[in-house]
PDB file of N, CA and C in Angstrom:
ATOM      1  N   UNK A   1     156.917 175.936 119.759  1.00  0.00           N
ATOM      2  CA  UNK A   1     157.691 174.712 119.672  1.00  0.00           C
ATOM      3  C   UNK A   1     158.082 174.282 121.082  1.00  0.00           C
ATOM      4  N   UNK A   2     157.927 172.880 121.286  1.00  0.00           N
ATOM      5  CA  UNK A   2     158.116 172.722 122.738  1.00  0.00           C
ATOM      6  C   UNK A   2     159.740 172.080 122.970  1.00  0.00           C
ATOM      7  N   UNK A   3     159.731 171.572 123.942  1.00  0.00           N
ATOM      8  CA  UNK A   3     161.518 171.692 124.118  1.00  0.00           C
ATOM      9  C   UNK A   3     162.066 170.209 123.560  1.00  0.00           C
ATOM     10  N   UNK A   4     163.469 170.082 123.311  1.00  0.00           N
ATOM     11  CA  UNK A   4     163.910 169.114 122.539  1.00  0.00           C
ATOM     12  C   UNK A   4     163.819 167.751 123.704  1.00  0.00           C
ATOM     13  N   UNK A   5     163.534 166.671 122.879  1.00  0.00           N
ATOM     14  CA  UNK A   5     163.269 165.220 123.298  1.00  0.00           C
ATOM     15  C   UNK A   5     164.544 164.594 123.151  1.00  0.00           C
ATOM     16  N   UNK A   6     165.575 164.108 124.164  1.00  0.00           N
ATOM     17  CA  UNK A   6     166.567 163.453 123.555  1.00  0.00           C
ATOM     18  C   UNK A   6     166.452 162.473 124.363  1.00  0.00           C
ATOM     19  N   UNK A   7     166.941 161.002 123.226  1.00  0.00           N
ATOM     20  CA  UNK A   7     167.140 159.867 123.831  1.00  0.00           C
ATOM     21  C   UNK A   7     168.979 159.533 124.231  1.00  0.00           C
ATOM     22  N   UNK A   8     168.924 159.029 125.178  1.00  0.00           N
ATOM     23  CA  UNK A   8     170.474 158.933 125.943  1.00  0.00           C
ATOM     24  C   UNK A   8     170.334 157.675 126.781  1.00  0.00           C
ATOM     25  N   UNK A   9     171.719 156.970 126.409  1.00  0.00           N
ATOM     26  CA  UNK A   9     171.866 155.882 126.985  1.00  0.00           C
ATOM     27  C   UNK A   9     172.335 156.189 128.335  1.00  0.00           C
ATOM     28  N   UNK A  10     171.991 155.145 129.394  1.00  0.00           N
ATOM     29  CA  UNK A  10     172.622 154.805 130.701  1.00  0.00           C
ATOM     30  C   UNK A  10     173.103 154.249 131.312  1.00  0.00           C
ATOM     31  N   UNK A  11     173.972 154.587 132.149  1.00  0.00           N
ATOM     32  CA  UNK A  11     175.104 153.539 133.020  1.00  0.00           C
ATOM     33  C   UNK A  11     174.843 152.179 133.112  1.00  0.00           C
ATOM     34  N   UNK A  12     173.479 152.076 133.411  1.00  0.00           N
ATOM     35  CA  UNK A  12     172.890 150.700 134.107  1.00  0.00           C
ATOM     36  C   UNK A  12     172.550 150.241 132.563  1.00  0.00           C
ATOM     37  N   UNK A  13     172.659 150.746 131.334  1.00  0.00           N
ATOM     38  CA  UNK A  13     171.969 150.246 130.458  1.00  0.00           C
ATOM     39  C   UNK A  13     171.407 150.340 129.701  1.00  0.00           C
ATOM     40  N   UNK A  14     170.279 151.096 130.496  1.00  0.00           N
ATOM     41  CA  UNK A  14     168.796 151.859 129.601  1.00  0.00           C
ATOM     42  C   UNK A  14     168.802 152.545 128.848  1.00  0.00           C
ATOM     43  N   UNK A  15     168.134 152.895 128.175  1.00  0.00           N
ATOM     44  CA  UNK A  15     167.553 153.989 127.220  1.00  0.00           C
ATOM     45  C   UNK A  15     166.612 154.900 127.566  1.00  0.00           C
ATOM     46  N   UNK A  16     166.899 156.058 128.004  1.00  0.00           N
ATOM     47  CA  UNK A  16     166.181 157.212 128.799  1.00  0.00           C
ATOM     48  C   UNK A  16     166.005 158.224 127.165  1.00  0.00           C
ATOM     49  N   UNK A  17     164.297 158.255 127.647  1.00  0.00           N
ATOM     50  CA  UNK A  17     163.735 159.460 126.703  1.00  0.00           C
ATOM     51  C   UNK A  17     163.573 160.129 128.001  1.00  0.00           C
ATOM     52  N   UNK A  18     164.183 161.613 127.467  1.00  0.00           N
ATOM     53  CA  UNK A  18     164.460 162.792 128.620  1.00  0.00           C
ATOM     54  C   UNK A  18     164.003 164.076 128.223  1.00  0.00           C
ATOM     55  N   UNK A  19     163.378 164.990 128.375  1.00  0.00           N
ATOM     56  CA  UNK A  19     162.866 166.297 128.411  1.00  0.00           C
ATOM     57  C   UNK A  19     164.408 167.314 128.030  1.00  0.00           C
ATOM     58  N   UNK A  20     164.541 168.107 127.328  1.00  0.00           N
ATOM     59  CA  UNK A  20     165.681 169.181 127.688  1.00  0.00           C
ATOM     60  C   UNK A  20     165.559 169.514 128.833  1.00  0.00           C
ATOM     61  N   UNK A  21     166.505 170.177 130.062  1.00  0.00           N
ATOM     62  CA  UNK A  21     166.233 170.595 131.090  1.00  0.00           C
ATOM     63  C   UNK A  21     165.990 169.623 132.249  1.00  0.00           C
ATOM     64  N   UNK A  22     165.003 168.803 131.772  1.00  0.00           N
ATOM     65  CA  UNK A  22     164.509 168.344 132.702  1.00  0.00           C
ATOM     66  C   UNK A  22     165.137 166.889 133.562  1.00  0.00           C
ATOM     67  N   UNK A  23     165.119 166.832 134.994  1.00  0.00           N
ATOM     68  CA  UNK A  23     166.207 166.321 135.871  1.00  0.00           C
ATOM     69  C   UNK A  23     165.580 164.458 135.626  1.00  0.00           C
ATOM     70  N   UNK A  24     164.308 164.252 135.498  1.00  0.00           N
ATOM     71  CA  UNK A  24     164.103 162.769 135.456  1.00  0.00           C
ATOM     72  C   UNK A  24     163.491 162.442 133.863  1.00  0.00           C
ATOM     73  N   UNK A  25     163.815 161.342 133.661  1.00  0.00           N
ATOM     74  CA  UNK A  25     163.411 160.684 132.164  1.00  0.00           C
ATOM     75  C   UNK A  25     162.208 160.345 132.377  1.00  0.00           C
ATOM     76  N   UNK A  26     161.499 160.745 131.330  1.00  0.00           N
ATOM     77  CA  UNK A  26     159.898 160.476 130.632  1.00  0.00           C
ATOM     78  C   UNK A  26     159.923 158.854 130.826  1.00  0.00           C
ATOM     79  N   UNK A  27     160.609 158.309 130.390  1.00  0.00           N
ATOM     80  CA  UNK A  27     160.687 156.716 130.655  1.00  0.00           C
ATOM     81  C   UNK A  27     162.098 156.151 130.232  1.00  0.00           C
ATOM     82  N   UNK A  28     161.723 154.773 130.862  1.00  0.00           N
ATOM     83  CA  UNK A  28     163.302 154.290 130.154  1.00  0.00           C
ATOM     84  C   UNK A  28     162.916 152.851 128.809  1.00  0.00           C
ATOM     85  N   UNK A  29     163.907 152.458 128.502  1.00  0.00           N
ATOM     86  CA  UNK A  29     163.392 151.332 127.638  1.00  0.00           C
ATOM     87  C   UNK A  29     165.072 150.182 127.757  1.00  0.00           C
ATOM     88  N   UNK A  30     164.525 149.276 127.388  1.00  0.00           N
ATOM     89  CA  UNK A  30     165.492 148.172 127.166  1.00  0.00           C
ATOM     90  C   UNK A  30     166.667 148.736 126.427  1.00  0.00           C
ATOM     91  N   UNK A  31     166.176 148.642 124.769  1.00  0.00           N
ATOM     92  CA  UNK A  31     166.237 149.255 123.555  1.00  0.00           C
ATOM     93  C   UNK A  31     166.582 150.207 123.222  1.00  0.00           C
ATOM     94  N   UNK A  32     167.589 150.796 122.660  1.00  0.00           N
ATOM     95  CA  UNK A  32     167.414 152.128 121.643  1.00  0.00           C
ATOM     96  C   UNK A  32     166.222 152.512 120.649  1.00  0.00           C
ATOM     97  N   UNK A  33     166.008 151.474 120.064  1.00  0.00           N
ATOM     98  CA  UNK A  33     164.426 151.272 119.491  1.00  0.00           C
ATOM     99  C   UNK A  33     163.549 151.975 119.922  1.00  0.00           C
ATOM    100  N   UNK A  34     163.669 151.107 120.602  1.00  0.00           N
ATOM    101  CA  UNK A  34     162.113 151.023 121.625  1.00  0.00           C
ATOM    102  C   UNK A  34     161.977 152.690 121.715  1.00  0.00           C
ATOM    103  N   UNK A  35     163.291 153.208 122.513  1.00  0.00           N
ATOM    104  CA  UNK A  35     163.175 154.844 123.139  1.00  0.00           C
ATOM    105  C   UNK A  35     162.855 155.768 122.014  1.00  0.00           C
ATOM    106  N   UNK A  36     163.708 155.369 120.947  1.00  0.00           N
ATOM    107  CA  UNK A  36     163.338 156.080 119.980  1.00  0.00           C
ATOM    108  C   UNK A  36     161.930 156.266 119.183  1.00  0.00           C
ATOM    109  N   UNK A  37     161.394 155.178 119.457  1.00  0.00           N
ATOM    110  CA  UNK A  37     159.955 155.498 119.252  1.00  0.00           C
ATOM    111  C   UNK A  37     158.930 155.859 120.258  1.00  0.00           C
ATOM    112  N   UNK A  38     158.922 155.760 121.587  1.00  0.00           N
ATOM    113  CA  UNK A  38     158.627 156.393 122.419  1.00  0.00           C
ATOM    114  C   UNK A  38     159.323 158.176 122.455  1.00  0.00           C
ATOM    115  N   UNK A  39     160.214 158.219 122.096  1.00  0.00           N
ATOM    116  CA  UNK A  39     160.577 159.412 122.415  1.00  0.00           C
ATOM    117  C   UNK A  39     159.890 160.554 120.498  1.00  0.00           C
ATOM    118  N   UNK A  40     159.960 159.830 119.668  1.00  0.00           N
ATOM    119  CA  UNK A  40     159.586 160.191 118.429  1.00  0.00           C
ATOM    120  C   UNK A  40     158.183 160.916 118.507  1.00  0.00           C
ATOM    121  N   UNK A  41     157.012 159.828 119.230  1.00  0.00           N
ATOM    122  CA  UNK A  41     155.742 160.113 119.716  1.00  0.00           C
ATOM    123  C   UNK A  41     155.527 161.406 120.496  1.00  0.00           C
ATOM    124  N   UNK A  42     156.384 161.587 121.088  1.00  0.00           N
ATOM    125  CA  UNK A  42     156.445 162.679 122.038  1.00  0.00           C
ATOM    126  C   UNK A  42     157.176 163.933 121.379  1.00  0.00           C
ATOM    127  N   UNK A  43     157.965 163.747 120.798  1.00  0.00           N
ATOM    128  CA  UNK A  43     158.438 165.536 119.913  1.00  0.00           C
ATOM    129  C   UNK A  43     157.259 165.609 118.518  1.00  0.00           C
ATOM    130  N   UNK A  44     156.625 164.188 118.179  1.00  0.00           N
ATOM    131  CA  UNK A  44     155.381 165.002 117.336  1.00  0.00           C
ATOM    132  C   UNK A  44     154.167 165.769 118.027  1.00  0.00           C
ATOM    133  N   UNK A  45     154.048 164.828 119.202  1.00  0.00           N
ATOM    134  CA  UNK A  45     152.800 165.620 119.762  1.00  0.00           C
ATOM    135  C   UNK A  45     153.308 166.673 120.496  1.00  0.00           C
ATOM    136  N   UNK A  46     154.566 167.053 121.079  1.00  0.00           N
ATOM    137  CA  UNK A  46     154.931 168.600 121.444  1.00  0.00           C
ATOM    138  C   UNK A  46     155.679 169.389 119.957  1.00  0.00           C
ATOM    139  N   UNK A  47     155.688 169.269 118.793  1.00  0.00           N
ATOM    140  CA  UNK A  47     156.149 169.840 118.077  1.00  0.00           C
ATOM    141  C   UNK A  47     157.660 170.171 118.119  1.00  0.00           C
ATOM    142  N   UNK A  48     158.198 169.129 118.847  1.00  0.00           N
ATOM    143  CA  UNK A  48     159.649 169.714 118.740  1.00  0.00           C
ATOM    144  C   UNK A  48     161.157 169.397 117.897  1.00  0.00           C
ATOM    145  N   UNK A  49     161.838 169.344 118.627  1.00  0.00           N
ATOM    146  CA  UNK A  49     163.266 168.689 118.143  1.00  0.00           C
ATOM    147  C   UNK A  49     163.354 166.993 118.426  1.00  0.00           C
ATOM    148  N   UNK A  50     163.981 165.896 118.100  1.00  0.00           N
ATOM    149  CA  UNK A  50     163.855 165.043 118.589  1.00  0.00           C
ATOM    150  C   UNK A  50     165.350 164.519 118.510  1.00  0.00           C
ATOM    151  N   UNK A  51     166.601 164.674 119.209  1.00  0.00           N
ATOM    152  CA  UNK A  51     168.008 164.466 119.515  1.00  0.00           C
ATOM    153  C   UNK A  51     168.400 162.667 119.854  1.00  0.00           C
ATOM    154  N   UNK A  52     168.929 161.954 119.150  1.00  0.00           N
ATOM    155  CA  UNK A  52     168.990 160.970 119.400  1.00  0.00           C
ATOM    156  C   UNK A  52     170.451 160.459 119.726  1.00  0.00           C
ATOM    157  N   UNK A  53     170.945 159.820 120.698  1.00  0.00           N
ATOM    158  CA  UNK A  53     172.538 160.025 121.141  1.00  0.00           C
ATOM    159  C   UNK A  53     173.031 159.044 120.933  1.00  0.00           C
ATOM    160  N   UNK A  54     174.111 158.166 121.020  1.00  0.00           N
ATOM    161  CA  UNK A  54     174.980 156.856 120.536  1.00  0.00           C
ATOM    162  C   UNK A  54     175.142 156.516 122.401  1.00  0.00           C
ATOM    163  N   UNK A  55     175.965 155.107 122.207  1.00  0.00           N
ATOM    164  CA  UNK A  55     175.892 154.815 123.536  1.00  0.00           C
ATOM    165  C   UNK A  55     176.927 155.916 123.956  1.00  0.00           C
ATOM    166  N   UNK A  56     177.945 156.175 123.848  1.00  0.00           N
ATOM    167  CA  UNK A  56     178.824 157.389 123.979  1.00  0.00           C
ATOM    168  C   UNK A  56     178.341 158.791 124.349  1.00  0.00           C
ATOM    169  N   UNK A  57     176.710 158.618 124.333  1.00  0.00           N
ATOM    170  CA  UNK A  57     176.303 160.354 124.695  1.00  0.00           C
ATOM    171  C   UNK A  57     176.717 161.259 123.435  1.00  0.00           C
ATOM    172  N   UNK A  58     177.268 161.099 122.294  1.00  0.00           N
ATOM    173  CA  UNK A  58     177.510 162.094 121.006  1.00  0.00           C
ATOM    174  C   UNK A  58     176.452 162.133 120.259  1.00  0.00           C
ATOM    175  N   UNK A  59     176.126 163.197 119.474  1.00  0.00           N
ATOM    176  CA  UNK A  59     174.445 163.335 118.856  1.00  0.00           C
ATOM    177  C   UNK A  59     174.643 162.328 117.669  1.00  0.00           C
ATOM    178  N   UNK A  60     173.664 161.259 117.405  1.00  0.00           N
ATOM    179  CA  UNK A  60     173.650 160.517 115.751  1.00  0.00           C
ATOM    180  C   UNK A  60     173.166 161.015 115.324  1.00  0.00           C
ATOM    181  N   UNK A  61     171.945 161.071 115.398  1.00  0.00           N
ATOM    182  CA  UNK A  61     170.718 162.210 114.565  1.00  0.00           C
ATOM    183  C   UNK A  61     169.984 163.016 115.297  1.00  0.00           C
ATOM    184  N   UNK A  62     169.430 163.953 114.370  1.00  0.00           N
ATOM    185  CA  UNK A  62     168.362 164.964 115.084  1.00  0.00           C
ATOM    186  C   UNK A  62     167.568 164.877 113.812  1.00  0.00           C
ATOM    187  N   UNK A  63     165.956 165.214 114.749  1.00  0.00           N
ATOM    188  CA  UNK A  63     164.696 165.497 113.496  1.00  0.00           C
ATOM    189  C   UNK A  63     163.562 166.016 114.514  1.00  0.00           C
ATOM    190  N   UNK A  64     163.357 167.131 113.400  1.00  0.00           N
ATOM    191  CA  UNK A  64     162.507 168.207 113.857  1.00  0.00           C
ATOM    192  C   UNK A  64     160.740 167.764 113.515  1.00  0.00           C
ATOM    193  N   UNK A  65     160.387 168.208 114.139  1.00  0.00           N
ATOM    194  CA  UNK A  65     159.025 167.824 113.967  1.00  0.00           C
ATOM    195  C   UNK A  65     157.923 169.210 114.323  1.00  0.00           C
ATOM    196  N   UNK A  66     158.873 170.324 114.818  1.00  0.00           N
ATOM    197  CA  UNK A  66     157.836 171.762 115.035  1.00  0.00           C
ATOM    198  C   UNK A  66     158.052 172.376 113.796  1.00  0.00           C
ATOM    199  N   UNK A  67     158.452 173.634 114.125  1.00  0.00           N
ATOM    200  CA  UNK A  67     157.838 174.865 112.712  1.00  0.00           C
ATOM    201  C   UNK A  67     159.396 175.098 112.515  1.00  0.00           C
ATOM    202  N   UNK A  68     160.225 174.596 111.430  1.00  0.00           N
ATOM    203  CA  UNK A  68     162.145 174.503 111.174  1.00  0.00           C
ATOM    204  C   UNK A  68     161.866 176.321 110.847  1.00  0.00           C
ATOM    205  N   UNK A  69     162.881 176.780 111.661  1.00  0.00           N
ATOM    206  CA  UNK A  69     163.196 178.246 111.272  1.00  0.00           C
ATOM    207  C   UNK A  69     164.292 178.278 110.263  1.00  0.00           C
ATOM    208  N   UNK A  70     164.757 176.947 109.981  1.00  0.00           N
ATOM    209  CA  UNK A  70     165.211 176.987 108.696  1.00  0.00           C
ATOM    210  C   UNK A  70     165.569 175.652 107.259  1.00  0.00           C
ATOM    211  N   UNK A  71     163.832 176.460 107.074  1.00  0.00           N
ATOM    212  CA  UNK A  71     163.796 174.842 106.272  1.00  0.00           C
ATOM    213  C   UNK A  71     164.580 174.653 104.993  1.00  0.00           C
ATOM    214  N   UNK A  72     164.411 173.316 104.838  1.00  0.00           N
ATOM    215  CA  UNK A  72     164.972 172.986 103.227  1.00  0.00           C
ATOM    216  C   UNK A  72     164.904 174.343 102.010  1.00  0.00           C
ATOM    217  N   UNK A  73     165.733 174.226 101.273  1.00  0.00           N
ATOM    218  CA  UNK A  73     165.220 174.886 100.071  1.00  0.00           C
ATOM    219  C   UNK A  73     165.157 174.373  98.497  1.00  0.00           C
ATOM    220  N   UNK A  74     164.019 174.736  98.193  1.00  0.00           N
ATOM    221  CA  UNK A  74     164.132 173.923  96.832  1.00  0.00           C
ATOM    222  C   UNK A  74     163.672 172.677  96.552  1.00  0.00           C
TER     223      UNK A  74
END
């Protein structure tokens, strides 16, 4: 499973899809939209987490897209 994709708003505005860890954003976008589907594309094709933040930086949603170590039941 590769590392979590979170989208996070920015000072200036933007919408940064960002790597966990990692110090610069994959890209930015106008939109929350927009990032979120740019950033969606990218935790399917790395199999990962995909963390999506409010303008506030607090988590709205998360959705997994690798192997859930703990899936649904039932």
């Amino acid at each position: 499973m590769g590392k979590n994709i979170h989208v996070t708003h920015r000072k200036s505005g933007d919408w940064a899809v960002i790597g966990e860890g990692d110090q610069r954003a994959s890209s930015l976008s106008n939109t929350q939209k927009e990032a979120i589907e740019l950033a969606r594309q990218l935790a399917i094709n790395n199999k990962s987490e995909l963390v999506i933040h409010r303008v506030d930086n607090k988590i709205r949603d998360k959705d997994s897209f690798g192997n859930d170590s703990f899936p649904p039941k039932g």
